[in-house]
C-alpha atoms as a PDB file:
ATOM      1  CA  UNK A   1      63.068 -10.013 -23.061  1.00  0.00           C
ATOM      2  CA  UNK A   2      61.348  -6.547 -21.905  1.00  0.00           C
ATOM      3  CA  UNK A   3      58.288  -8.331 -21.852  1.00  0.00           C
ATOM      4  CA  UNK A   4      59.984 -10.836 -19.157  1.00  0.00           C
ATOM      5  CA  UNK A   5      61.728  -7.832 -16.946  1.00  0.00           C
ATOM      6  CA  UNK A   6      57.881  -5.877 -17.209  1.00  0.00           C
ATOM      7  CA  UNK A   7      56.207  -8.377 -15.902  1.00  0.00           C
ATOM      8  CA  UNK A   8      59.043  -9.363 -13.071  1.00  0.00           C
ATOM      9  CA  UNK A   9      58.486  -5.314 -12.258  1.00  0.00           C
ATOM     10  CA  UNK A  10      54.927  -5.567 -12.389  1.00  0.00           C
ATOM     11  CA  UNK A  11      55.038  -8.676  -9.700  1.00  0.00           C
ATOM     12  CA  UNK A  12      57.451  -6.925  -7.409  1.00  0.00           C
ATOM     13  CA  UNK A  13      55.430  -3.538  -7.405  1.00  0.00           C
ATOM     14  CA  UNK A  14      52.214  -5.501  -6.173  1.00  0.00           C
ATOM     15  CA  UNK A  15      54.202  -7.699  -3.413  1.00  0.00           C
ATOM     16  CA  UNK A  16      55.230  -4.425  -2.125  1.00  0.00           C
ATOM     17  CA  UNK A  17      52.349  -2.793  -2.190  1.00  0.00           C
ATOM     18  CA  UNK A  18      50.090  -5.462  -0.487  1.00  0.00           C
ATOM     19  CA  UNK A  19      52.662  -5.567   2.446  1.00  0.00           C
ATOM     20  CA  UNK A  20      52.485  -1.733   2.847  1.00  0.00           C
ATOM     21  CA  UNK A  21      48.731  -1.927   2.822  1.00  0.00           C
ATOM     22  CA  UNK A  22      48.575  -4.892   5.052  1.00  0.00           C
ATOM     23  CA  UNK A  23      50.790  -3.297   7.782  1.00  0.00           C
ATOM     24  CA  UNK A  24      48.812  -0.076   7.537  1.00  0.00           C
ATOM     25  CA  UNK A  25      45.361  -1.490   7.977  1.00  0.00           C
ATOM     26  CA  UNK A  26      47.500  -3.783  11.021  1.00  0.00           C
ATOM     27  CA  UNK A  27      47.553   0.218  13.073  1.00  0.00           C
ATOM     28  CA  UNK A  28      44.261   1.505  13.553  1.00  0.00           C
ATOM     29  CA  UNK A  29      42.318   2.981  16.289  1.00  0.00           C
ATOM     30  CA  UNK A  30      39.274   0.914  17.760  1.00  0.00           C
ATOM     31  CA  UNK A  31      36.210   1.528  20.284  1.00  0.00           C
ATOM     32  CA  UNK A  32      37.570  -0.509  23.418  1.00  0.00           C
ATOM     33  CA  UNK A  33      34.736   0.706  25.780  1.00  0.00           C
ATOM     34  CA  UNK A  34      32.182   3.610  25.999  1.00  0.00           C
ATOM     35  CA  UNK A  35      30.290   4.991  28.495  1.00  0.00           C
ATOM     36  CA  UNK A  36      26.812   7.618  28.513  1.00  0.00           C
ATOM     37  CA  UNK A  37      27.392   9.609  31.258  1.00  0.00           C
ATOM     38  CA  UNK A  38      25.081  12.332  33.390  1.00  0.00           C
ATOM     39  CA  UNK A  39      24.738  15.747  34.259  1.00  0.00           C
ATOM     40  CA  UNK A  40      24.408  14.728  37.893  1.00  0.00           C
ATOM     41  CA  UNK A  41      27.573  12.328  38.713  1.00  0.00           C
ATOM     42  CA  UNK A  42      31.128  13.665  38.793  1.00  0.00           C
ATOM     43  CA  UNK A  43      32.665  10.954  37.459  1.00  0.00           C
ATOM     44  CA  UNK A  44      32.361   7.438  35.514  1.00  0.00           C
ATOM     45  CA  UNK A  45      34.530   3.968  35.275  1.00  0.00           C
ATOM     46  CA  UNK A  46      34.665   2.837  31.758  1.00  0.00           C
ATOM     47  CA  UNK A  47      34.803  -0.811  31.081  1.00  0.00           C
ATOM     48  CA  UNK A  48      35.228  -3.335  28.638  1.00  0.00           C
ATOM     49  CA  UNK A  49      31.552  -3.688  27.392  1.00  0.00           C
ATOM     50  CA  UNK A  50      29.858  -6.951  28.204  1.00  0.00           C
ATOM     51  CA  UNK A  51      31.498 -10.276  26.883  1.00  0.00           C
ATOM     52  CA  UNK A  52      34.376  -8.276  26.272  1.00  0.00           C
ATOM     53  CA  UNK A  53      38.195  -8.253  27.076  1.00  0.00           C
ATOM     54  CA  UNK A  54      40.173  -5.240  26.770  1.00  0.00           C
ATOM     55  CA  UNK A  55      42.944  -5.591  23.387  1.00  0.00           C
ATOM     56  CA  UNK A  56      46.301  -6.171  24.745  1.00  0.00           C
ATOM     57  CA  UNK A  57      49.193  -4.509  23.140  1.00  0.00           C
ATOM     58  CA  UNK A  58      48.119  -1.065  23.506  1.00  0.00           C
ATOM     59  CA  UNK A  59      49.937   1.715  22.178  1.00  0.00           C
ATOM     60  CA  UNK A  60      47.897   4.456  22.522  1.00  0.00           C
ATOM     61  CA  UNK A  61      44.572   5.526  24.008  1.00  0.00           C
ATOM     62  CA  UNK A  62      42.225   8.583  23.879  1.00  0.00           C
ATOM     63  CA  UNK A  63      38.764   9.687  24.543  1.00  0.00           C
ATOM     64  CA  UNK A  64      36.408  10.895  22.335  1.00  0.00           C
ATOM     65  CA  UNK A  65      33.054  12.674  23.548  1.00  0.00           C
ATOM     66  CA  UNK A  66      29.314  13.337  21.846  1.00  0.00           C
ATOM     67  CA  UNK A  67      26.582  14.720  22.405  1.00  0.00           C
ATOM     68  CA  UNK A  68      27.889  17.849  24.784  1.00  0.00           C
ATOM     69  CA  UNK A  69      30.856  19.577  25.827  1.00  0.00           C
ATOM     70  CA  UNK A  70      32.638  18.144  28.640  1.00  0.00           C
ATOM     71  CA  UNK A  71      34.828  19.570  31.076  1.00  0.00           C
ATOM     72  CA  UNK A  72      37.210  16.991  32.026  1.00  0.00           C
ATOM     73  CA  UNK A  73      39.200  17.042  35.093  1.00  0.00           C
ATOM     74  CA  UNK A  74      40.810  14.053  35.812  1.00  0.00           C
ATOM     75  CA  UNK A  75      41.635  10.873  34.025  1.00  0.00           C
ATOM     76  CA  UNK A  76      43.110   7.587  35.599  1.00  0.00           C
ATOM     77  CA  UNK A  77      43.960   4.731  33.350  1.00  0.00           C
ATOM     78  CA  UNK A  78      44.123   1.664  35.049  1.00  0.00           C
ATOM     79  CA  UNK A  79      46.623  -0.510  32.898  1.00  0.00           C
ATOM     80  CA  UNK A  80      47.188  -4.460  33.988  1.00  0.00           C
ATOM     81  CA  UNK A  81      50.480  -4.982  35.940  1.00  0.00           C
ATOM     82  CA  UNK A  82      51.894  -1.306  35.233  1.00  0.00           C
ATOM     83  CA  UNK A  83      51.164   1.436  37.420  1.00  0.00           C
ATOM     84  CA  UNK A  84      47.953   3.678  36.799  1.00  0.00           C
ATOM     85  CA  UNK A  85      48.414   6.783  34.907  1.00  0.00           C
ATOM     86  CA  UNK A  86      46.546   9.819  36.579  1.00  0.00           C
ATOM     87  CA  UNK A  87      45.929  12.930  33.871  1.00  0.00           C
ATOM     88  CA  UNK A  88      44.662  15.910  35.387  1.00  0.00           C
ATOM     89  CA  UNK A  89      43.117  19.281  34.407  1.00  0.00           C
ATOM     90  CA  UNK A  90      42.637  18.137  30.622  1.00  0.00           C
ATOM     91  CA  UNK A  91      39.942  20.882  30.197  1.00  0.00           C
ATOM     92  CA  UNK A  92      37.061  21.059  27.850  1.00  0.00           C
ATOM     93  CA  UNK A  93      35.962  18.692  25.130  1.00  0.00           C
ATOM     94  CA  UNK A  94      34.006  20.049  22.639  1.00  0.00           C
ATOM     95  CA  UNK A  95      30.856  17.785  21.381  1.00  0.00           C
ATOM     96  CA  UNK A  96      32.740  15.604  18.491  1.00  0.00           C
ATOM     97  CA  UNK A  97      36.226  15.835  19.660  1.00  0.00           C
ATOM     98  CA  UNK A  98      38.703  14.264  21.553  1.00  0.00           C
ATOM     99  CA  UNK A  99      41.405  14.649  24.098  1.00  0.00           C
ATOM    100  CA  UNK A 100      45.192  14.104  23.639  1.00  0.00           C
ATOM    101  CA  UNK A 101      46.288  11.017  22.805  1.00  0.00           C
ATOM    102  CA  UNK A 102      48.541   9.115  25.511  1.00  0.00           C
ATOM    103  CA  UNK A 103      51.059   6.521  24.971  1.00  0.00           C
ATOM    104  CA  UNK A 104      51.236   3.522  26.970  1.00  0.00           C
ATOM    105  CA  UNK A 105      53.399   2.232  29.388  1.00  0.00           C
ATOM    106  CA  UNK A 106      55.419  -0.501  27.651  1.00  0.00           C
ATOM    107  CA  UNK A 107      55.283  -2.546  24.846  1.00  0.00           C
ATOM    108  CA  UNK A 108      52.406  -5.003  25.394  1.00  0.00           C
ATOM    109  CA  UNK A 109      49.986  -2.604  27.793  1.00  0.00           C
ATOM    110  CA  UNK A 110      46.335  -3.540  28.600  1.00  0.00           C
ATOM    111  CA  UNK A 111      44.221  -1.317  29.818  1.00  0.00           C
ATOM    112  CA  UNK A 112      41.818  -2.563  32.247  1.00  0.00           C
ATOM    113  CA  UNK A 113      39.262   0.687  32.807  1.00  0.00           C
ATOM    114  CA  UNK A 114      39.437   4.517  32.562  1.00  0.00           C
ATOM    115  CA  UNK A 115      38.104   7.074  35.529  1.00  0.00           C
ATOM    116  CA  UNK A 116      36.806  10.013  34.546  1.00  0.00           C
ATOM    117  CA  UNK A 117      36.036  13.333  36.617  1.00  0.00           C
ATOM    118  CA  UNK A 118      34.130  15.581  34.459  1.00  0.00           C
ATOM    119  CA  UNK A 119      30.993  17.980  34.364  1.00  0.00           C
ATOM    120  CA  UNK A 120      28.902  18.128  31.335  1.00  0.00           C
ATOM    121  CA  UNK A 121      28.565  21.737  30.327  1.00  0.00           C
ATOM    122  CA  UNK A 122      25.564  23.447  28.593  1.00  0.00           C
ATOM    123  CA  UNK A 123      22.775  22.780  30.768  1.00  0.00           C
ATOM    124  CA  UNK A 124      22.805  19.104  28.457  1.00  0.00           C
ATOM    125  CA  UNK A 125      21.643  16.064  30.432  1.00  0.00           C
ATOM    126  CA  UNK A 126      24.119  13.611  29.032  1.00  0.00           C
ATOM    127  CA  UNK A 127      27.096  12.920  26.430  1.00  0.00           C
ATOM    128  CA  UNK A 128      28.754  10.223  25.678  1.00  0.00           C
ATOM    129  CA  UNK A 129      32.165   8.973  26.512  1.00  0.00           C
ATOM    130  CA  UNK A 130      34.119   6.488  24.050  1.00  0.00           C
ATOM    131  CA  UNK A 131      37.500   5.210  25.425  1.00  0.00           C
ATOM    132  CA  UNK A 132      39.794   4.171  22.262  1.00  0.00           C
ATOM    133  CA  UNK A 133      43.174   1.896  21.761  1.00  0.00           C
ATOM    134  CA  UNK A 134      45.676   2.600  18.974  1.00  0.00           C
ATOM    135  CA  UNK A 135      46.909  -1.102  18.118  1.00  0.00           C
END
């Protein structure tokens, strides 16, 4: 009889645990576009790379940055049928980090492309720019 209510406990346990795993894998940050940027433009449009369609269902989005600090000024994030979201004055990104992360709009947001303002700091020639969606 304990053998029976064991093994009952046993099955439950996993069941539970495989849906808690599957819905935390289901949330995870992804590369939706990046971007290698120069010392002598102001500012960039980051797109879907080639072949390419931006996730739907957005939650969040932030922007990492390698290869040099970057000063970033402004940010627009141009979302499909919502208006555009204009950051400013975010400041300095060290080489390796990231800004803020920033919610979406609504509830099933796409995100079309990102401007950025920036200058790349340290007399470095380029960094790189990675635009990322929370799903």
């Amino acid at each position: 009889m304990k053998a029976r209510y064991l093994g009952g406990g046993i099955g439950l346990v996993s069941v539970v645990l495989l849906a808690a795993l599957g819905s935390a894998s289901a949330d995870q940050w992804f590369v939706l576009g990046e971007k290698v940027i120069k010392t002598m433009d102001p500012s960039a449009e980051i797109k879907a790379e080639e072949g390419k369609m931006w996730k739907e269902d957005i939650k969040k989005t932030k922007i990492t940055v390698e290869g040099a600090d970057v000063e970033i000024t402004k940010v627009v994030l141009r979302w499909k049928a919502r208006k555009d979201d204009t950051i400013t004055k975010v400041g300095v990104v060290k080489s390796g980090g990231q800004t803020a992360e920033k919610d979406a709009p609504g509830r099933e947001a796409t995100l079309l492309s990102v401007g950025v303002q920036y200058k790349i700091l340290n007399n470095k020639p380029t960094a790189t720019l990675k635009v990322w969606g929370y799903d």
